[in-house]
N, C-alpha and C. Protein backbone atom coordinates (compact mmCIF):
# COMPACT_ATOMS: atom_id res chain seq x y z
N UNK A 1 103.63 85.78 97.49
CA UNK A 1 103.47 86.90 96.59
C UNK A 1 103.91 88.17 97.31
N UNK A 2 104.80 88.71 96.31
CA UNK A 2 105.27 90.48 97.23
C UNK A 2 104.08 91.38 97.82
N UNK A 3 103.89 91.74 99.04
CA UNK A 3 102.81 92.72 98.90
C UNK A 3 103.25 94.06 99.02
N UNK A 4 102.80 95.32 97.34
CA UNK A 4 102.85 96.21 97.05
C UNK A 4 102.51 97.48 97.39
N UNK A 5 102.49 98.30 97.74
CA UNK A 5 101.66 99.76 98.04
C UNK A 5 101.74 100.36 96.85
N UNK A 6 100.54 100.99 96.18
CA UNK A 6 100.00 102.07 95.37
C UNK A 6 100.50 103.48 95.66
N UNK A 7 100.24 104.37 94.70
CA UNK A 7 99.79 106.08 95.34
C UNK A 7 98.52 106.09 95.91
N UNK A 8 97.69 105.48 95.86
CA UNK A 8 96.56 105.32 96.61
C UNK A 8 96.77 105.08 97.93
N UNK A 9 97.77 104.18 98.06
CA UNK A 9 97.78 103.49 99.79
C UNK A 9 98.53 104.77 100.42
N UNK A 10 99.21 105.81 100.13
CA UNK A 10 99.68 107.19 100.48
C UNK A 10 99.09 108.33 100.95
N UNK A 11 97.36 107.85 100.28
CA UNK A 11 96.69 109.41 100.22
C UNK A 11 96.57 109.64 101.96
N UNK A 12 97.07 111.04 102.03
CA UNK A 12 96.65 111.87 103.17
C UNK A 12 98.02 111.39 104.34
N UNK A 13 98.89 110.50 104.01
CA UNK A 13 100.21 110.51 104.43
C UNK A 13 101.04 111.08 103.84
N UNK A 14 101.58 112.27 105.29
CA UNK A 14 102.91 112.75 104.80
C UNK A 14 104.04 112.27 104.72
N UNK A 15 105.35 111.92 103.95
CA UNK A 15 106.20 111.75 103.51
C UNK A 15 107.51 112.45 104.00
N UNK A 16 108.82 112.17 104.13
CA UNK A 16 108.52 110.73 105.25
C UNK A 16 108.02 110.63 106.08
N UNK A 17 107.64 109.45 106.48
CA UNK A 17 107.08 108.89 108.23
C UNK A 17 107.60 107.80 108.24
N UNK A 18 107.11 107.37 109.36
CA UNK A 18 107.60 106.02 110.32
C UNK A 18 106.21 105.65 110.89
N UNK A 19 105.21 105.65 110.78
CA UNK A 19 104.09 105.56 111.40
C UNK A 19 104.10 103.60 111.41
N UNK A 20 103.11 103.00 112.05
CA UNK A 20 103.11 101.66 111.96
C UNK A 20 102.35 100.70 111.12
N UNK A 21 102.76 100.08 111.36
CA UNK A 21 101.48 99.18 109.89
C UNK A 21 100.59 98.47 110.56
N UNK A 22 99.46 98.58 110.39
CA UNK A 22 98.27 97.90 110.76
C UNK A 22 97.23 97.46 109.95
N UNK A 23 96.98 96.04 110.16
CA UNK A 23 96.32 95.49 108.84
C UNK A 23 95.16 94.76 109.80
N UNK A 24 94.36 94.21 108.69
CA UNK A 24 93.03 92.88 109.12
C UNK A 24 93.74 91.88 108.83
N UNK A 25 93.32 90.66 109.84
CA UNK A 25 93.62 89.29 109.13
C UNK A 25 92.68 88.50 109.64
N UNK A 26 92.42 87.54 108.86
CA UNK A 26 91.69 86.46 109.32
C UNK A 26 92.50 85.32 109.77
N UNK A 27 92.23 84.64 111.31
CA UNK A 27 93.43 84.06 112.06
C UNK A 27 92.07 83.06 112.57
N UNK A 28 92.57 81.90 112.23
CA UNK A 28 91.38 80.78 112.57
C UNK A 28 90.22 81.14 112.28
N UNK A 29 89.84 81.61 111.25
CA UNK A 29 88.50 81.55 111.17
C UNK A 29 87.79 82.90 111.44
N UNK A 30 88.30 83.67 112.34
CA UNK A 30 87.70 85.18 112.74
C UNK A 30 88.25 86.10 112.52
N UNK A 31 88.01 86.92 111.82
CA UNK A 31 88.59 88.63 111.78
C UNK A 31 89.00 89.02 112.68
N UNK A 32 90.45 88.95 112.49
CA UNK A 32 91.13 90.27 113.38
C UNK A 32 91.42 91.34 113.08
N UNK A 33 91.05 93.11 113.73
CA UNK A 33 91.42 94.08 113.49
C UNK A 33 92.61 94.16 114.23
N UNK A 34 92.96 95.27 113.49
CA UNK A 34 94.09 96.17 114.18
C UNK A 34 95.28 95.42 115.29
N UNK A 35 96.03 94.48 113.24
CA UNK A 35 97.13 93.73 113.67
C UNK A 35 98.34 94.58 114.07
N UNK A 36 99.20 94.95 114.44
CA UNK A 36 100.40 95.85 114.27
C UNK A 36 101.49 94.88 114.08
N UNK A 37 102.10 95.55 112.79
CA UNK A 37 103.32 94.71 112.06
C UNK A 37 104.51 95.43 112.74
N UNK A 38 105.35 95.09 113.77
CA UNK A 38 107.16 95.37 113.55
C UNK A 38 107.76 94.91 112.91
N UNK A 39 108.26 95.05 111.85
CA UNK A 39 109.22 94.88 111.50
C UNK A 39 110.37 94.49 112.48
N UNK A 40 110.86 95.02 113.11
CA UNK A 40 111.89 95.14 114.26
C UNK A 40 111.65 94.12 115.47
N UNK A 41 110.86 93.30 115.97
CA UNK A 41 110.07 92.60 116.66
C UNK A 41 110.53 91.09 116.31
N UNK A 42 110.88 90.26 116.76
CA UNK A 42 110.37 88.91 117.03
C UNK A 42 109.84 88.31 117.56
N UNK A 43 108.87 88.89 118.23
CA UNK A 43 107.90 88.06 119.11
C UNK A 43 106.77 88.37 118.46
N UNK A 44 105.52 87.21 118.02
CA UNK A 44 104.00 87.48 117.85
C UNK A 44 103.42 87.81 119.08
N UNK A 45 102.86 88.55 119.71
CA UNK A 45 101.62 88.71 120.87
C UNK A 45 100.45 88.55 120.50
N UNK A 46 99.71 87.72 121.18
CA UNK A 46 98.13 87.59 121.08
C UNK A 46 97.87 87.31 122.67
N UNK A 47 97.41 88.68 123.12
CA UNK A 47 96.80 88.96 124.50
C UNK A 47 95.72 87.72 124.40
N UNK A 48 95.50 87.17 126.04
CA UNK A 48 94.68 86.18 125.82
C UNK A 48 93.32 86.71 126.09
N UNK A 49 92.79 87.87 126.11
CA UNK A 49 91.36 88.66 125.79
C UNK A 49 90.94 87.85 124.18
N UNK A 50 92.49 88.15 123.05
CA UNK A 50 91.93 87.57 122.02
C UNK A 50 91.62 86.39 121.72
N UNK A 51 93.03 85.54 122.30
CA UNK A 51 93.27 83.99 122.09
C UNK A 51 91.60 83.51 122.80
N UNK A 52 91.07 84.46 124.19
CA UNK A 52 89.83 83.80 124.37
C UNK A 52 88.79 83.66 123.39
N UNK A 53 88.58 84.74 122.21
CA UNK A 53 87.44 85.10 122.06
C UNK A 53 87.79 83.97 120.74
N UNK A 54 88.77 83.38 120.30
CA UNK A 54 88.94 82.29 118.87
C UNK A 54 88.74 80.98 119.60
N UNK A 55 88.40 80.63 121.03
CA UNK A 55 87.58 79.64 121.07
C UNK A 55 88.53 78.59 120.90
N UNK A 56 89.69 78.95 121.23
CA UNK A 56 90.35 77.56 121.03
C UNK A 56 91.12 76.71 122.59
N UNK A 57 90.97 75.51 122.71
CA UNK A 57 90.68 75.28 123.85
C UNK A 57 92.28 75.40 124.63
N UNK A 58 92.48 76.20 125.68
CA UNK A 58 93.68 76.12 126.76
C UNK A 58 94.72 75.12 126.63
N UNK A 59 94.25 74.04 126.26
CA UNK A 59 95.53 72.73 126.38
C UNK A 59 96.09 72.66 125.30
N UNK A 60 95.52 73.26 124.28
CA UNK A 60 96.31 73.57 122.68
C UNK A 60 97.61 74.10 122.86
N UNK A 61 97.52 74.94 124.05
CA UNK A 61 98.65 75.59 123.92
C UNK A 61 99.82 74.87 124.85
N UNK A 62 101.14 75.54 123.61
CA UNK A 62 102.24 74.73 124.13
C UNK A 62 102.95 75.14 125.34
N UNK A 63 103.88 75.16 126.52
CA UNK A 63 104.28 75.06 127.55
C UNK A 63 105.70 76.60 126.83
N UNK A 64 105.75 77.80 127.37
CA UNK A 64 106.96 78.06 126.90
C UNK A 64 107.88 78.74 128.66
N UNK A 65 108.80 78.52 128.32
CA UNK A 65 109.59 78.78 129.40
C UNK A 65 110.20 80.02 129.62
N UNK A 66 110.79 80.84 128.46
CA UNK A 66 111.09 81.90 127.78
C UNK A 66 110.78 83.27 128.28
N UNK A 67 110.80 83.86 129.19
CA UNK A 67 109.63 85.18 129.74
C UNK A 67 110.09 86.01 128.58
N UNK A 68 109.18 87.24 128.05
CA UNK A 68 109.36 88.08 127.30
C UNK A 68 109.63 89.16 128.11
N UNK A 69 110.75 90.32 127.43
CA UNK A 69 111.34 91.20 128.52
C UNK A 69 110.62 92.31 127.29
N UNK A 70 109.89 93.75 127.80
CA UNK A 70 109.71 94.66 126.87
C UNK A 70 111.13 95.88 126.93
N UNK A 71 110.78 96.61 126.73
CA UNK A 71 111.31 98.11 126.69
C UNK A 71 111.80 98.67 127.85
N UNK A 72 110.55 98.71 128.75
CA UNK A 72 110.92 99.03 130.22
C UNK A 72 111.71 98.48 130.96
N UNK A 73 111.49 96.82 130.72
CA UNK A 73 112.42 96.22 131.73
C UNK A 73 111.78 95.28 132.23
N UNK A 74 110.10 94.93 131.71
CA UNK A 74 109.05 94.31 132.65
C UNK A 74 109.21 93.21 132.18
N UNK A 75 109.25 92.04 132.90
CA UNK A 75 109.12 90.68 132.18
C UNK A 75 107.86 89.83 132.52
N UNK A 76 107.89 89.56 131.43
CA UNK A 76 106.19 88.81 131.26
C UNK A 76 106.44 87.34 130.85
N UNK A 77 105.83 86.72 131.60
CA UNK A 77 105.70 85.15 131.60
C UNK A 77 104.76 84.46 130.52
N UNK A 78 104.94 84.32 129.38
CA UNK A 78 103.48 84.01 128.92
C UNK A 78 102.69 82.55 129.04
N UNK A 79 101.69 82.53 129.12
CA UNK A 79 100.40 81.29 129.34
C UNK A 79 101.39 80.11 128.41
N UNK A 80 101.86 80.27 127.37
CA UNK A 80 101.71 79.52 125.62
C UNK A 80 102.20 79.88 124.71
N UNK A 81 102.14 79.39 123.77
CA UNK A 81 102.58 79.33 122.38
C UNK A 81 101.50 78.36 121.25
N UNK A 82 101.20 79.12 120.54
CA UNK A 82 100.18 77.84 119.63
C UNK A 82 100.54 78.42 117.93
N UNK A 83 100.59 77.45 117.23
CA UNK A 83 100.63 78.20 115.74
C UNK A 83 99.40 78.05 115.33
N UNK A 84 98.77 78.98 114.55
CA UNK A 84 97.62 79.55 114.07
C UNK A 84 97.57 79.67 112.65
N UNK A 85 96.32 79.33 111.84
CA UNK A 85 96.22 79.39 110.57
C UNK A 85 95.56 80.76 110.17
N UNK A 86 96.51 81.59 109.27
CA UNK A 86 96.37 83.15 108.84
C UNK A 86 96.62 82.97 107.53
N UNK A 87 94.59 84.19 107.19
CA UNK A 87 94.89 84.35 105.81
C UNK A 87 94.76 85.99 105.23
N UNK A 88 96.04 86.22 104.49
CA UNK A 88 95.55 87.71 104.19
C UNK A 88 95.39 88.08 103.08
N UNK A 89 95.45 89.25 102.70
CA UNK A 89 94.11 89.67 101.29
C UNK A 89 93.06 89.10 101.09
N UNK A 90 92.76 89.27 100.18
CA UNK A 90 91.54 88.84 99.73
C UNK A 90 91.55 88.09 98.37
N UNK A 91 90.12 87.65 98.22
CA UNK A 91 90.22 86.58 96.34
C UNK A 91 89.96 87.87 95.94
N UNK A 92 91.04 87.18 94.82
CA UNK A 92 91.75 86.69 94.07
C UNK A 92 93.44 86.56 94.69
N UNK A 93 93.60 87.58 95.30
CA UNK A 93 94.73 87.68 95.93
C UNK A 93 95.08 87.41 96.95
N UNK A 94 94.82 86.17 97.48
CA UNK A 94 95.11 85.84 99.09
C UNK A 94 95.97 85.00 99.43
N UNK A 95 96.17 84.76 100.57
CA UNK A 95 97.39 83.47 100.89
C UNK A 95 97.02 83.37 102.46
N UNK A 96 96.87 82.01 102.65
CA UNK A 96 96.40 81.24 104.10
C UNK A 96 98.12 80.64 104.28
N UNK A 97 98.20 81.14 105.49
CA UNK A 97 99.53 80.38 106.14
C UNK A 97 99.59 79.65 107.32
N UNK A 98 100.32 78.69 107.86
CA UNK A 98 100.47 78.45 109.14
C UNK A 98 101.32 79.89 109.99
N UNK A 99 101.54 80.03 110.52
CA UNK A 99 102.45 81.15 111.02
C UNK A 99 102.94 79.99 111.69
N UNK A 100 104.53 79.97 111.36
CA UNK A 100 105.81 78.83 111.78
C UNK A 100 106.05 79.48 113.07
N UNK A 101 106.14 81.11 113.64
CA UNK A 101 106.93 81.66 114.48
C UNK A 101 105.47 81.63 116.10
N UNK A 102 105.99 81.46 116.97
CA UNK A 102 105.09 81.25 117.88
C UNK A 102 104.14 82.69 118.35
N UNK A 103 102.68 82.18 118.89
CA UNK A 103 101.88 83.54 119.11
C UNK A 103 102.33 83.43 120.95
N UNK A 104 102.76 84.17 121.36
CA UNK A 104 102.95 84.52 122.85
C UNK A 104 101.59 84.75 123.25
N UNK A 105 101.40 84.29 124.64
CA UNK A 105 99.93 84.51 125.40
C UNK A 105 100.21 85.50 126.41
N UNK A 106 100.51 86.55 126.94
CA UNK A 106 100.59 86.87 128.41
C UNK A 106 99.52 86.91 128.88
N UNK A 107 99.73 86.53 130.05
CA UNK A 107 98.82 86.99 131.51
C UNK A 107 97.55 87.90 131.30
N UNK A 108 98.41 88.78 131.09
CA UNK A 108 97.64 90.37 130.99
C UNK A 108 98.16 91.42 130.42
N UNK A 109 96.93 92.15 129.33
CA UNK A 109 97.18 93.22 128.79
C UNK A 109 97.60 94.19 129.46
N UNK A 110 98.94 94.55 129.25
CA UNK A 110 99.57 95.74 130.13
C UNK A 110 99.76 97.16 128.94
């Protein structure tokens, strides 16, 4: 299903911006705040502060070889890769997905 913005979802944003999108989701079972959507991005990140706190056990995760390079130049090795079951909105309007694209683990929140 398309998801829409209102004049409501505007109030108290000025026009134009570029600001980022940040949503809730529920990802296995637990609420996550303060997802940040790129657009521009292909990589999922889930620092493993979070991946700890969803309780899901270390060997789930898959082996990736891949280091992620950011902005600066820093390259980060990550732990894993695991796909995760995400659901967003709410009833009446919701949708539970696998997420097909892999969640990256690093090391450490930098």
């Amino acid at each position: 299903e398309v998801i829409t913005f209102s004049e409501a979802d505007y109030e108290g944003v000025r026009l134009p911006h570029d600001d980022p999108v940040v949503v809730t989701l529920l990802v296995e079972l637990f609420t996550m705040k303060r997802i940040l959507i790129d657009s521009g991005s292909s990589a999922d990140i889930l620092y493993k502060h979070a991946f700890d706190q969803l309780r899901i056990p270390a060997d789930q995760l898959k082996p990736v070889k891949t280091p992620l390079v950011g902005f600066t130049g820093e390259t980060i090795h990550p732990l894993g890769s695991i796909n995760l079951s995400v659901v967003a909105g709410t009833t009446p309007r919701q949708t539970q997905v696998e997420m097909s694209s892999w969640w990256w683990i690093p090391q450490a929140h930098t």
